[in-house]
C-alpha atoms as a PDB file:
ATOM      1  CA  UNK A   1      92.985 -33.045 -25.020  1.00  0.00           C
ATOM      2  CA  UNK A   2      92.221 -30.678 -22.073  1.00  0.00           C
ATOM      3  CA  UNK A   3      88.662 -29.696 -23.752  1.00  0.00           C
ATOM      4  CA  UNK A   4      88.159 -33.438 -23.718  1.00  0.00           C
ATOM      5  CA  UNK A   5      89.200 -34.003 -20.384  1.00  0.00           C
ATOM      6  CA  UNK A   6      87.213 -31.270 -18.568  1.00  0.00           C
ATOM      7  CA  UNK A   7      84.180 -32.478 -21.139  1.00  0.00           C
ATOM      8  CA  UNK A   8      84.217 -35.781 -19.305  1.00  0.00           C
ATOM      9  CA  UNK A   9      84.970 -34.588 -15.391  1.00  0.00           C
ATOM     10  CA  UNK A  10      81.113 -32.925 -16.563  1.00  0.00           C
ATOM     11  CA  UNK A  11      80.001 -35.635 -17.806  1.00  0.00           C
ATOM     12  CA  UNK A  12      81.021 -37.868 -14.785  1.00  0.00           C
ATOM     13  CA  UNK A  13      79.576 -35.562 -12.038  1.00  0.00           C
ATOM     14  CA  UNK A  14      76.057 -36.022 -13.886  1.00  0.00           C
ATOM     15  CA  UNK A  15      76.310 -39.551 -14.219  1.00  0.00           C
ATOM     16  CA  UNK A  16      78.170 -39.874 -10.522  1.00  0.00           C
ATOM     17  CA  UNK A  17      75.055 -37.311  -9.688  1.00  0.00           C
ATOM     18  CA  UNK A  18      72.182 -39.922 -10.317  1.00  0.00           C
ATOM     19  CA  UNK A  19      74.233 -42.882  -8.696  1.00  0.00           C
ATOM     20  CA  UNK A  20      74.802 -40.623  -5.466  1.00  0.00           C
ATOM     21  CA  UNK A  21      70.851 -39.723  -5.206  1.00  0.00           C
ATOM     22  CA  UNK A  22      69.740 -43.486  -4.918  1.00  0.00           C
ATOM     23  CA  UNK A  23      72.829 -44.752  -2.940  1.00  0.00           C
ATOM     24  CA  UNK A  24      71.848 -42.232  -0.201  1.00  0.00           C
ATOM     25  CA  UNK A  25      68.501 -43.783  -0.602  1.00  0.00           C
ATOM     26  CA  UNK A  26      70.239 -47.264   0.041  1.00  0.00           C
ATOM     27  CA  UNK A  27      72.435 -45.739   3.007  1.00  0.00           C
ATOM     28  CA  UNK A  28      69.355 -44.136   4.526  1.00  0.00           C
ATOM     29  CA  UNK A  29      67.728 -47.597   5.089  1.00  0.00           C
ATOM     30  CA  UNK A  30      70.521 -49.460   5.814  1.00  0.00           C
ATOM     31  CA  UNK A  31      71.491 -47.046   8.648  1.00  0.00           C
ATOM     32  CA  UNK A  32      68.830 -47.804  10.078  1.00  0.00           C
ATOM     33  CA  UNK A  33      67.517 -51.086   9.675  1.00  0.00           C
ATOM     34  CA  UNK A  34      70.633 -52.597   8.949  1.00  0.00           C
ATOM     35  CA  UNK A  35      68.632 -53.390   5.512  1.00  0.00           C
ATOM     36  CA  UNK A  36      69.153 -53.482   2.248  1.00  0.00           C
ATOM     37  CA  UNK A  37      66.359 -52.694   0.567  1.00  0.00           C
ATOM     38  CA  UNK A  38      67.095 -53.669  -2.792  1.00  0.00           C
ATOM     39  CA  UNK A  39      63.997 -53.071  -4.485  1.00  0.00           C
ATOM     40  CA  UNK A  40      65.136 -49.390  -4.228  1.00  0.00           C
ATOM     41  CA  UNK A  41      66.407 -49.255  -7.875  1.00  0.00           C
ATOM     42  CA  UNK A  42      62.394 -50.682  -8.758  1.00  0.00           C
ATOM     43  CA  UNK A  43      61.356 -47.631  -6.763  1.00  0.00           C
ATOM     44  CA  UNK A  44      63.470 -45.079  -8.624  1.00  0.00           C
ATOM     45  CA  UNK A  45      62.086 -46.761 -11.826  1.00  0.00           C
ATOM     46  CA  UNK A  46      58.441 -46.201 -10.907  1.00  0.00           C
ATOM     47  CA  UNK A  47      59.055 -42.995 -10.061  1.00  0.00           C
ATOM     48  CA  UNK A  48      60.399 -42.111 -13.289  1.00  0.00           C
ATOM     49  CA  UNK A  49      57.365 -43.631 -14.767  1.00  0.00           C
ATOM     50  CA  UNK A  50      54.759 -41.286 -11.848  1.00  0.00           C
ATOM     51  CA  UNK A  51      56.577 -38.569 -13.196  1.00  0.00           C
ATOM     52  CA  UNK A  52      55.483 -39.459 -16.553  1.00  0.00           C
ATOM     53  CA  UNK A  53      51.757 -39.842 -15.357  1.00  0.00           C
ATOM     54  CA  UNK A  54      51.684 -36.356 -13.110  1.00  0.00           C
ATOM     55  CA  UNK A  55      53.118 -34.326 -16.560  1.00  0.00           C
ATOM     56  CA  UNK A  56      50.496 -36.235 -19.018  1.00  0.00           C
ATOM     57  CA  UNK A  57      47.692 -35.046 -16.109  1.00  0.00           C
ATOM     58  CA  UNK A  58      49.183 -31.403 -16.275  1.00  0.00           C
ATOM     59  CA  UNK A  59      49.192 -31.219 -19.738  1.00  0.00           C
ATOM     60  CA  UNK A  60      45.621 -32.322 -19.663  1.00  0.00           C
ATOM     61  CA  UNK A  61      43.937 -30.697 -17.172  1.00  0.00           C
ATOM     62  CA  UNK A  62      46.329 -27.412 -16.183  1.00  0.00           C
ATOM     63  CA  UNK A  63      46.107 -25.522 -19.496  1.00  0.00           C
ATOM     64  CA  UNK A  64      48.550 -23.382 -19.943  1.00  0.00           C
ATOM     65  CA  UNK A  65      51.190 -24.617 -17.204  1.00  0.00           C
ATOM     66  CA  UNK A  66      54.756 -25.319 -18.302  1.00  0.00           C
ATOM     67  CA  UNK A  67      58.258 -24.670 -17.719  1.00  0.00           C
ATOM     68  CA  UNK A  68      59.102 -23.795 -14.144  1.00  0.00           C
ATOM     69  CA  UNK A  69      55.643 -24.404 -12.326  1.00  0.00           C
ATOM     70  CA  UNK A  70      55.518 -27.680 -14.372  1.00  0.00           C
ATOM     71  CA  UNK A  71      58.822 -28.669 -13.017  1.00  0.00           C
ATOM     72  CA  UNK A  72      57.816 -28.109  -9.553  1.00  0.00           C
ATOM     73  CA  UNK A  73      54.726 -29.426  -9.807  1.00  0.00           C
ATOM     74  CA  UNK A  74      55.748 -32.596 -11.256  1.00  0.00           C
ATOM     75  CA  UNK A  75      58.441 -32.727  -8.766  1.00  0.00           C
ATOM     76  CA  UNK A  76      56.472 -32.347  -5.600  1.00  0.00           C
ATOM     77  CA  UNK A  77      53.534 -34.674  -6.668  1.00  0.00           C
ATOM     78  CA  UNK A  78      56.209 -37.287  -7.776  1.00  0.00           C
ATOM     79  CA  UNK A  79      57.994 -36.844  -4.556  1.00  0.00           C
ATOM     80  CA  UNK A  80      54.699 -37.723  -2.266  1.00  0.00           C
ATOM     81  CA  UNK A  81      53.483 -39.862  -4.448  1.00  0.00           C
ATOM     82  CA  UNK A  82      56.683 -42.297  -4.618  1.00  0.00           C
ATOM     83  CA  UNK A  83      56.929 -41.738  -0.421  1.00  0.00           C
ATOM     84  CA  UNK A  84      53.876 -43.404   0.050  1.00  0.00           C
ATOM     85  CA  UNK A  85      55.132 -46.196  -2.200  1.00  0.00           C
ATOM     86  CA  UNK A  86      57.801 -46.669  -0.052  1.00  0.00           C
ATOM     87  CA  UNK A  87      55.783 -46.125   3.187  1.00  0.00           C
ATOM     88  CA  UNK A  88      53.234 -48.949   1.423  1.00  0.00           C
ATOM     89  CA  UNK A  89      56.166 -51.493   0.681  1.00  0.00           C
ATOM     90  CA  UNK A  90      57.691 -50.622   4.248  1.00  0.00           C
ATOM     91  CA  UNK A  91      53.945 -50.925   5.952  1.00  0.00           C
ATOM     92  CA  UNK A  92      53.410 -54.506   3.918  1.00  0.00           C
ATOM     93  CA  UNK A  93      56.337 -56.386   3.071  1.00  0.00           C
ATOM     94  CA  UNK A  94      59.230 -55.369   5.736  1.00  0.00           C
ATOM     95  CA  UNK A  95      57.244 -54.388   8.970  1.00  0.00           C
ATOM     96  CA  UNK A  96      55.460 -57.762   9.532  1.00  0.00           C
ATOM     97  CA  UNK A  97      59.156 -59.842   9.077  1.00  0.00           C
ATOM     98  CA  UNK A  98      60.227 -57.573  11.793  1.00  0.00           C
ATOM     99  CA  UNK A  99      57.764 -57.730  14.237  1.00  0.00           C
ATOM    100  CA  UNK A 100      58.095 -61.499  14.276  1.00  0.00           C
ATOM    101  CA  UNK A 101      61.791 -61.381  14.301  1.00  0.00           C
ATOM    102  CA  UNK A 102      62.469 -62.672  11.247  1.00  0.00           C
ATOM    103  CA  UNK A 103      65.689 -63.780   9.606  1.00  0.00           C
ATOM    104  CA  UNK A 104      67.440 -61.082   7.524  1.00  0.00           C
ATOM    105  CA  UNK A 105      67.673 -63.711   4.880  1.00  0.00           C
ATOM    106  CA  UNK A 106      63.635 -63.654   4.367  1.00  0.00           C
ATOM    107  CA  UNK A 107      64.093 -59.808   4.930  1.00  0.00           C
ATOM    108  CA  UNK A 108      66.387 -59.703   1.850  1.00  0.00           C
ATOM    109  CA  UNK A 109      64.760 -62.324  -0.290  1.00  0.00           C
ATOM    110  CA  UNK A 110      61.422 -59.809   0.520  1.00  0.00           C
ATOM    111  CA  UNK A 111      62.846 -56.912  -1.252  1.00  0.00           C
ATOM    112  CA  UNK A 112      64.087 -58.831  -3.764  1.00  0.00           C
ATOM    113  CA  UNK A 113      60.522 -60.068  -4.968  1.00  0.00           C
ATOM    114  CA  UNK A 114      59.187 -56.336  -4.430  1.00  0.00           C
ATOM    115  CA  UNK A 115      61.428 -55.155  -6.984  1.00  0.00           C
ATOM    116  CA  UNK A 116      60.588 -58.318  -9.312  1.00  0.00           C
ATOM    117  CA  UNK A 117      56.627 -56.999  -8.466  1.00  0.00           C
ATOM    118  CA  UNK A 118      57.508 -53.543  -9.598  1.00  0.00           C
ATOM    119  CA  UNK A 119      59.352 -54.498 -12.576  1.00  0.00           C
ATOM    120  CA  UNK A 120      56.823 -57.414 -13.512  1.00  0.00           C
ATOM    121  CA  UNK A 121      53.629 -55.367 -12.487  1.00  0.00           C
ATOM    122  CA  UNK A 122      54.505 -52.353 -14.803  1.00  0.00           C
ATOM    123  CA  UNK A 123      55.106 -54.963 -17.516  1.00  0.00           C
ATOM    124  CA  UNK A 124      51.588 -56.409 -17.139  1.00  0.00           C
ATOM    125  CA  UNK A 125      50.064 -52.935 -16.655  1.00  0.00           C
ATOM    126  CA  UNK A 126      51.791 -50.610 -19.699  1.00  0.00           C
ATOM    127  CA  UNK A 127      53.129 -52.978 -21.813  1.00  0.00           C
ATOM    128  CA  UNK A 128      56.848 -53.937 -22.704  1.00  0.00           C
ATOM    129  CA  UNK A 129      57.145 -51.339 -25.363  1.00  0.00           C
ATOM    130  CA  UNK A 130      59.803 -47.821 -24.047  1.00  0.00           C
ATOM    131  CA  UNK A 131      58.141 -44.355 -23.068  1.00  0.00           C
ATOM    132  CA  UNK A 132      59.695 -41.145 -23.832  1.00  0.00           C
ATOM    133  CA  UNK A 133      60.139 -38.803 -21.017  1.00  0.00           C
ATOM    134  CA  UNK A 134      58.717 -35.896 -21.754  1.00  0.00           C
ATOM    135  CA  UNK A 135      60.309 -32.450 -22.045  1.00  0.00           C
ATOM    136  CA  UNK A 136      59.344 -30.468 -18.858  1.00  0.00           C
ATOM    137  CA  UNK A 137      61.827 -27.515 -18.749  1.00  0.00           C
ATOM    138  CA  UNK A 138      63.519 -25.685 -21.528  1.00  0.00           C
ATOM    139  CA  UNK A 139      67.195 -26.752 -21.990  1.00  0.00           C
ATOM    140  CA  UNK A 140      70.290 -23.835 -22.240  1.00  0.00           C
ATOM    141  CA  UNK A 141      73.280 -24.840 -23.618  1.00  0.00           C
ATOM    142  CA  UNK A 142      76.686 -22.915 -22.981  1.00  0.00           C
ATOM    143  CA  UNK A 143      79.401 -23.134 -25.132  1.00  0.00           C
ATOM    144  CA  UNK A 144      82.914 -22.579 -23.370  1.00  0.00           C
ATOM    145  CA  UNK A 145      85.212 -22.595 -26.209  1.00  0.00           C
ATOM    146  CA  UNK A 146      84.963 -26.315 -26.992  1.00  0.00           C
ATOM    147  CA  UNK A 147      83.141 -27.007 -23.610  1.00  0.00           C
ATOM    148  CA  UNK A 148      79.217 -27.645 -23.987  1.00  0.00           C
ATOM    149  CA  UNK A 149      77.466 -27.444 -20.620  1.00  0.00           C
ATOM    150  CA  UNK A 150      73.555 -27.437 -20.326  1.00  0.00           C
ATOM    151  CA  UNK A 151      71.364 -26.508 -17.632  1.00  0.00           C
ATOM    152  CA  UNK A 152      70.116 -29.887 -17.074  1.00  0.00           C
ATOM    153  CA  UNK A 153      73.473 -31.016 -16.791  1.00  0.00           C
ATOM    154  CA  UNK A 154      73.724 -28.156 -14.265  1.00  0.00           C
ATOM    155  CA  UNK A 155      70.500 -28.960 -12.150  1.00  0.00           C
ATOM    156  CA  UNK A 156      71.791 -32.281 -11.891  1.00  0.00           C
ATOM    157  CA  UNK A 157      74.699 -31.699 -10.384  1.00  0.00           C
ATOM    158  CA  UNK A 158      73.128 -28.972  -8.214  1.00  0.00           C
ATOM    159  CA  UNK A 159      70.273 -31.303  -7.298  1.00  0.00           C
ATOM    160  CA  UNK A 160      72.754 -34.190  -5.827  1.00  0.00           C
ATOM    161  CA  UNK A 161      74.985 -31.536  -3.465  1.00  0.00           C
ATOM    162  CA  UNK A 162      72.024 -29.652  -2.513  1.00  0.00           C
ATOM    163  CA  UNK A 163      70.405 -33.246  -1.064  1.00  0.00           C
ATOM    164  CA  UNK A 164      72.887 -34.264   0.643  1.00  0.00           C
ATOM    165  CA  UNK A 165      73.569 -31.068   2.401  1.00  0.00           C
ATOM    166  CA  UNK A 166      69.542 -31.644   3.099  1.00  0.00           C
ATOM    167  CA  UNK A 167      70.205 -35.331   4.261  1.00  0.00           C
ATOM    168  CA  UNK A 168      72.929 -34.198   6.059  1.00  0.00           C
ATOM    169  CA  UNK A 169      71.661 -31.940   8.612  1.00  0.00           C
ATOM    170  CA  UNK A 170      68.308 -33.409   8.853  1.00  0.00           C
ATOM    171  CA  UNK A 171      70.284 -36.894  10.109  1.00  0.00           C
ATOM    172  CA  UNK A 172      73.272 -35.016  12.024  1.00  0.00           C
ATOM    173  CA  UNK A 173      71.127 -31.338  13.752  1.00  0.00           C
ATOM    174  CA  UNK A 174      67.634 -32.300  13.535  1.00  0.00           C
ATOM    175  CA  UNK A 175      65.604 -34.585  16.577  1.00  0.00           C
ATOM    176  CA  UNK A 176      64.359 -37.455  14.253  1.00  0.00           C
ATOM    177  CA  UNK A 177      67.751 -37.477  12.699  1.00  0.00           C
ATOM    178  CA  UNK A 178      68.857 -38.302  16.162  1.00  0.00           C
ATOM    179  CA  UNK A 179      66.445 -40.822  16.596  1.00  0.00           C
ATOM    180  CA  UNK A 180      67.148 -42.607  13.176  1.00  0.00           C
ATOM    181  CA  UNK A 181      70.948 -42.965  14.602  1.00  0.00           C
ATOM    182  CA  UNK A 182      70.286 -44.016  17.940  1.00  0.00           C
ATOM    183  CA  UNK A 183      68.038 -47.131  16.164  1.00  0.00           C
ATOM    184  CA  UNK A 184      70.758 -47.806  13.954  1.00  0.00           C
ATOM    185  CA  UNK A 185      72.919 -48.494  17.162  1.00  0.00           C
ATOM    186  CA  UNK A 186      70.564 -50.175  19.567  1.00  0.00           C
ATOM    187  CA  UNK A 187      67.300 -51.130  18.482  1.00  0.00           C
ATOM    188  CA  UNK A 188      66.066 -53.168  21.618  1.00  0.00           C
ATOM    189  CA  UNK A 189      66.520 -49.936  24.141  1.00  0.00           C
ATOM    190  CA  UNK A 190      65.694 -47.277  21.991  1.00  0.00           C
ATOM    191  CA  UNK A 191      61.492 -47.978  22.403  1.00  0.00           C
ATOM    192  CA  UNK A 192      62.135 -48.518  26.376  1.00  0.00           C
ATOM    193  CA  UNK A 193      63.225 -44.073  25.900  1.00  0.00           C
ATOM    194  CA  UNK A 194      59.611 -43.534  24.609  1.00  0.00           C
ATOM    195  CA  UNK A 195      60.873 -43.271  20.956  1.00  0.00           C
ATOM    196  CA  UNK A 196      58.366 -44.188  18.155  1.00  0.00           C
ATOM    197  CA  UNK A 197      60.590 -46.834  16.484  1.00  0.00           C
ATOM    198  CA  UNK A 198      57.936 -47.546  13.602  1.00  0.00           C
ATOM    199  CA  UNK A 199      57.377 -43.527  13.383  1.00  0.00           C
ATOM    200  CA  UNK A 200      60.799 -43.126  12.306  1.00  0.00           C
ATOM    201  CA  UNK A 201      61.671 -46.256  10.579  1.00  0.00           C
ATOM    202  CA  UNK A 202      58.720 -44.857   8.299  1.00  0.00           C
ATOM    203  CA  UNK A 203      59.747 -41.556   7.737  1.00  0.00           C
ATOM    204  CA  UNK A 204      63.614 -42.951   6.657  1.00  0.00           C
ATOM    205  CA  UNK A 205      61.374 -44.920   3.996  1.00  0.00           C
ATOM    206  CA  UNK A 206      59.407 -42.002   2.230  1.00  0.00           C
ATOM    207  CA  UNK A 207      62.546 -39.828   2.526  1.00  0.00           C
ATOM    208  CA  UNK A 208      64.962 -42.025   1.035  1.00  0.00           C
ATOM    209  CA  UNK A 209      62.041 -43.198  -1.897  1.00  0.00           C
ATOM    210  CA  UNK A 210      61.412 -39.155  -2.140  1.00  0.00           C
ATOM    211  CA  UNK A 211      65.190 -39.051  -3.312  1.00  0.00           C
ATOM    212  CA  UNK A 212      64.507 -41.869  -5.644  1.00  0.00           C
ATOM    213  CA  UNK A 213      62.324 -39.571  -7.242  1.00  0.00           C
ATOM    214  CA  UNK A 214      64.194 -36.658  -7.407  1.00  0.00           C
ATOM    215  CA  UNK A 215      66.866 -38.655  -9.227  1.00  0.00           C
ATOM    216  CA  UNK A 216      63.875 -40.759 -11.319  1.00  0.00           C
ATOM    217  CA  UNK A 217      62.695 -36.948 -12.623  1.00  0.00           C
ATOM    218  CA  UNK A 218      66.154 -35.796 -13.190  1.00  0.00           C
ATOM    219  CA  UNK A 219      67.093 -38.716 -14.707  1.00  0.00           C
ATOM    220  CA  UNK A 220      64.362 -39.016 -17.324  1.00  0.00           C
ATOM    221  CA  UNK A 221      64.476 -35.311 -18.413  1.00  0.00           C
ATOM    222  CA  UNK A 222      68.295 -36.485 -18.952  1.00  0.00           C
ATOM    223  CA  UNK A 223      68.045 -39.505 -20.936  1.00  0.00           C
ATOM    224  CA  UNK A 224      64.133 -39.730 -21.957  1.00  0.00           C
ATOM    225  CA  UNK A 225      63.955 -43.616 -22.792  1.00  0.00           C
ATOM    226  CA  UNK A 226      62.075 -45.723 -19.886  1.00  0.00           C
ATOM    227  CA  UNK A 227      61.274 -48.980 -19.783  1.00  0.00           C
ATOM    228  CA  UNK A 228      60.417 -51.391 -16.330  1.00  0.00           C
ATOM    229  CA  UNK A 229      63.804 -52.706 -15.810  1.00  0.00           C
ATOM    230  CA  UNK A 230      65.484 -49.357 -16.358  1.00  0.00           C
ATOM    231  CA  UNK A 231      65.695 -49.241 -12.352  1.00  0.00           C
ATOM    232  CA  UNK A 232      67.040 -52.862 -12.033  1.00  0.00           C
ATOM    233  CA  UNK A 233      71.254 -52.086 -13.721  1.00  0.00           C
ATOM    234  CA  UNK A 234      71.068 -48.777 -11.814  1.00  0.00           C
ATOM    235  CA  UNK A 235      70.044 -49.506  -8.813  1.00  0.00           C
ATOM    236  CA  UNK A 236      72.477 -52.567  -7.988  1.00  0.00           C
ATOM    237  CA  UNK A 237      75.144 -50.235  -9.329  1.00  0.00           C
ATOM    238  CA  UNK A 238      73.999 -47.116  -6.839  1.00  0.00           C
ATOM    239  CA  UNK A 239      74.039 -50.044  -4.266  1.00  0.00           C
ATOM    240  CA  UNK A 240      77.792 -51.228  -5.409  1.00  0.00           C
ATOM    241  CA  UNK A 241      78.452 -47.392  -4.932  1.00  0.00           C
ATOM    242  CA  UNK A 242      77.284 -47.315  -1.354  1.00  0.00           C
ATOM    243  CA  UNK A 243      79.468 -50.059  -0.406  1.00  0.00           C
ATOM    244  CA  UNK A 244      82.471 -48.658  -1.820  1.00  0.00           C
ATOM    245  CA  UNK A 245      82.134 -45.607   0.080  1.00  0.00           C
ATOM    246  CA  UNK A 246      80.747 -47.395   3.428  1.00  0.00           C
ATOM    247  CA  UNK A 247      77.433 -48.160   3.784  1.00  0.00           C
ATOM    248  CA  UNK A 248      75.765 -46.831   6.171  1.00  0.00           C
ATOM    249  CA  UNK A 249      77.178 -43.311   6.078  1.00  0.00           C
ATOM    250  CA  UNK A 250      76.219 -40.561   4.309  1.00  0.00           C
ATOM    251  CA  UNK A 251      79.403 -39.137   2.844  1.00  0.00           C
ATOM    252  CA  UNK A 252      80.703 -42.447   1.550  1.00  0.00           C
ATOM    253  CA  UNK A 253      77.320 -42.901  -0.576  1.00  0.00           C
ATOM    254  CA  UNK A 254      77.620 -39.684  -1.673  1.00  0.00           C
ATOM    255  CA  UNK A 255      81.086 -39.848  -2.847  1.00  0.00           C
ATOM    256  CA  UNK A 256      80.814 -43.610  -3.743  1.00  0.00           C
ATOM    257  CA  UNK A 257      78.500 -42.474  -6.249  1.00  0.00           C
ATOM    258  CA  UNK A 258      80.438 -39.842  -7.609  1.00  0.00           C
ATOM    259  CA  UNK A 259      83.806 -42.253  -7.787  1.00  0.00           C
ATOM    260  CA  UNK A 260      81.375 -44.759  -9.648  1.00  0.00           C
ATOM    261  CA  UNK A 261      80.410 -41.980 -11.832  1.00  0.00           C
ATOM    262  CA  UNK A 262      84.448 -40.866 -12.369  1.00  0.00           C
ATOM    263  CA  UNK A 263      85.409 -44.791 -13.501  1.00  0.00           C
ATOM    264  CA  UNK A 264      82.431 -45.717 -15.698  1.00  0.00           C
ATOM    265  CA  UNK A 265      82.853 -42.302 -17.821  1.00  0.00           C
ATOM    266  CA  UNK A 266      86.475 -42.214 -18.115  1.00  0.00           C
ATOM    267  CA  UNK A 267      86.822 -45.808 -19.182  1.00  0.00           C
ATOM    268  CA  UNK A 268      84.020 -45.248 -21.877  1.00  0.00           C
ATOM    269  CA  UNK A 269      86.033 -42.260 -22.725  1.00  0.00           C
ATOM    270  CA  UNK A 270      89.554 -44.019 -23.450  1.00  0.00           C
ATOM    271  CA  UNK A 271      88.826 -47.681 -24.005  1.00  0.00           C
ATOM    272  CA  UNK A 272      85.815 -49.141 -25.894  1.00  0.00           C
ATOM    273  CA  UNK A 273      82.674 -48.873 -24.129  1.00  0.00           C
ATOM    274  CA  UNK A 274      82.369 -52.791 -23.675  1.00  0.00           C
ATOM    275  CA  UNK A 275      85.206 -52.716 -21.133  1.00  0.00           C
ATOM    276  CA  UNK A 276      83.010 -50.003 -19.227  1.00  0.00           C
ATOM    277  CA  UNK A 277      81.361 -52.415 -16.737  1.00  0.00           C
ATOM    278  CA  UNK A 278      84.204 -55.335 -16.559  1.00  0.00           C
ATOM    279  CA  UNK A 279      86.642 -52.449 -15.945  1.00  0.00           C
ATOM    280  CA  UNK A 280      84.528 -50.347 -13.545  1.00  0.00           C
ATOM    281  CA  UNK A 281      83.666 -53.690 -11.074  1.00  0.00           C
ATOM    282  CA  UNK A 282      87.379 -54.743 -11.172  1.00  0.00           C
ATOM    283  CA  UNK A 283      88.382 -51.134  -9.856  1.00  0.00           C
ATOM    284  CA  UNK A 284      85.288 -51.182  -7.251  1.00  0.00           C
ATOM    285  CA  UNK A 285      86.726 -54.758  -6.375  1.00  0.00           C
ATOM    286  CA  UNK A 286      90.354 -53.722  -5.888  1.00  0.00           C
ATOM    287  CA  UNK A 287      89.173 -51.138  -3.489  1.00  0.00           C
ATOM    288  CA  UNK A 288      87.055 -53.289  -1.427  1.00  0.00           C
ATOM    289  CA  UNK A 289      89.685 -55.926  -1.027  1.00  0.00           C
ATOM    290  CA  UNK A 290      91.873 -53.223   0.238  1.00  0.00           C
ATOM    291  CA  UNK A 291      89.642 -51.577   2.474  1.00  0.00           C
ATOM    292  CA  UNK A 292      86.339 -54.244   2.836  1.00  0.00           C
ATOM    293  CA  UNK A 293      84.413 -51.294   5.250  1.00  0.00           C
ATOM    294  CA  UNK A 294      84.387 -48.883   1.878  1.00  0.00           C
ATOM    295  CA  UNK A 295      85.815 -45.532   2.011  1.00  0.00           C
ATOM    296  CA  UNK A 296      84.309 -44.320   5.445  1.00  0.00           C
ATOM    297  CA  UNK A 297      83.014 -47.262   6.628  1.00  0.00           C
ATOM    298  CA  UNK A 298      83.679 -48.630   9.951  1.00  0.00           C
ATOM    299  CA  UNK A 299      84.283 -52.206  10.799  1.00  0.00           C
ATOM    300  CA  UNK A 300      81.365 -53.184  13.838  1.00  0.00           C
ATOM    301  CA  UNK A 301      81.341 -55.962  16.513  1.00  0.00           C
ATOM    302  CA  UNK A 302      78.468 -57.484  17.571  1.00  0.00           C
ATOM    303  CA  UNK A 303      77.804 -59.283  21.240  1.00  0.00           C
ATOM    304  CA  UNK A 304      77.181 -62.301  21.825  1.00  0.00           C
END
C-alpha cells in the first residue's frame, strides 16, 4: 500500500507539473492585463504540434543529431517559435480592442475564437487523424524496490520548479518584472513614467506562450498522442488551477496546478476513473466557495 501510495504522489507531481507550466502562462497575462487569455491551452497545443515540425526538420536535414542536442534544439526553436505566436495573436487580436477601450467582454469572446482558429485551422491544415510525438531523448527507468521512476518523469518535475523559480525572480528582482506589476496596478499612470506599456505587455505574451511550449514538448515526449483539441480539456483545467490558487499570483498557479494534479490522480487511483473529473471540480468548487480569491489570492476594490 505504501509502494502504491508514493507511486501516485510521482505520478501526481508530473501530471500537477504540466497543469502548473500553462497556469503560470494564464497568471502571467492576467497579472497584467487583467486578461484571460483563454486561447492559451490552443497555444500549448500548437506548440506541441511545432515541436513535432522542428524534430521531423532535424531528422531531415541535421544528420546525425539526436539525444541531448536534439532536445535542446527542439526546445529552443519551439520556444521562439511559439513566442512569436503569442506576440502575433497579442499584436492582432488583443492590442487593437485595447487601444479603443474595448469591453472585456469582446476581449474575452476574442480569445475565445483564437483558440477555436487554432484548433479549427490545424484541422483544415493536417487533417483530423492523431500524430505520434516522436521520441527525442532516451528514457532511464529506476526501479526502487516496487517504485518505477523515469527520467522523463524526472525532467518534468524538474522543468516546472526550475520555471517558476525563473518566473519568479524575473517578475519579483528584475526591471521589466517591475514594470509588468506596476501595469497590473495602474495602467492609466504607468505610460505618463515613460514606461513602454506595449513593450512589456508583449514580452509577458512570448514569455508566458514560451512556457506553453516547454510544457507542449514535455508533455508530448510524455504521452505521444496529439491531436488539435488536445490543448482545449487542458488548458481550461490549467485555467481552473490558477483560480484555485489565486489568479494573478505566481505561487497560487504554481501550487494550484500541483493540488489539481494531487486530486485528479488520487481519485483515478481509488475510485473508478469516471468519477475523476466530477470528483476533482466538486473539490476545486468546495474550495472556492470557501475562499472565492483562491489560495493566495487577494480580494481588490476598484474606484469609482
Amino acid at each position: 500500500m505504501l509502494s502504491y501510495l508514493i507511486q501516485n504522489i510521482f505520478n501526481a507531481l508530473q501530471w500537477g507539473s504540466f497543469y502548473s507550466m500553462i497556469a503560470l502562462g494564464y497568471c502571467l497575462v492576467y497579472g497584467v492585463l487583467r486578461l484571460i487569455n483563454f486561447a492559451h491551452g490552443d497555444i500549448f497545443m500548437t506548440s506541441c504540434y511545432i515541436a513535432f515540425f522542428v524534430v521531423a526538420f532535424c531528422t531531415a536535414h541535421l544528420a546525425g543529431v539526436s539525444g541531448v542536442p536534439l532536445f535542446v534544439i527542439t526546445l529552443v526553436a519551439t520556444m521562439a517559435l511559439t513566442a512569436l505566436l503569442g506576440v502575433g495573436i497579442e499584436r492582432v487580436a488583443y492590442r487593437p480592442l485595447r487601444a479603443k477601450g474595448a469591453n472585456r467582454l469582446y476581449v474575452v469572446i476574442t480569445a475565445l475564437m483564437i483558440g477555436f482558429i487554432l484548433e479549427n485551422g490545424n484541422l483544415a491544415l493536417l487533417g483530423a487523424s492523431s500524430r505520434s510525438f516522436p521520441d527525442i531523448l532516451p528514457k532511464t527507468v529506476w526501479n526502487i524496490g516496487p517504485i518505477t521512476v523515469t527520467s522523463l518523469k524526472v525532467l518534468v518535475i524538474v522543468s516546472a520548479v526550475v520555471i517558476f523559480g525563473i518566473l519568479q525572480f524575473i517578475v519579483q528582482k528584475t526591471t521589466l518584472g517591475m514594470s509588468m506589476r506596476a501595469i497590473s496596478y495602474d495602467k492609466f499612470a504607468i505610460p505618463l513614467m515613460g514606461i513602454p506599456v506595449n513593450t512589456v505587455i508583449t514580452f509577458t505574451f512570448a514569455l508566458g506562450s514560451a512556457l506553453a511550449a516547454v510544457a507542449g514538448i514535455l508533455f508530448g515526449m510524455s504521452y505521444p498522442v496529439m491531436d488539435p483539441y488536445m490543448g482545449m480539456i487542458i488548458g481550461w483545467k490549467a485555467f481552473i488551477a490558477a483560480v484555485v490558487g489565486g489568479i494573478g499570483d505566481i505561487k497560487g498557479a504554481f501550487l494550484g496546478g500541483f493540488l489539481l494534479g494531487f486530486v485528479e490522480i488520487f481519485v483515478t487511483a481509488f475510485l473508478p476513473s469516471s468519477y475523476k473529473d466530477l470528483v476533482s471540480f466538486v473539490i476545486l468548487l468546495v474550495i472556492l466557495t470557501l475562499k472565492p480569491t483562491g489560495f493566495f489570492g487577494v480580494a481588490k476594490s476598484t474606484k469609482i
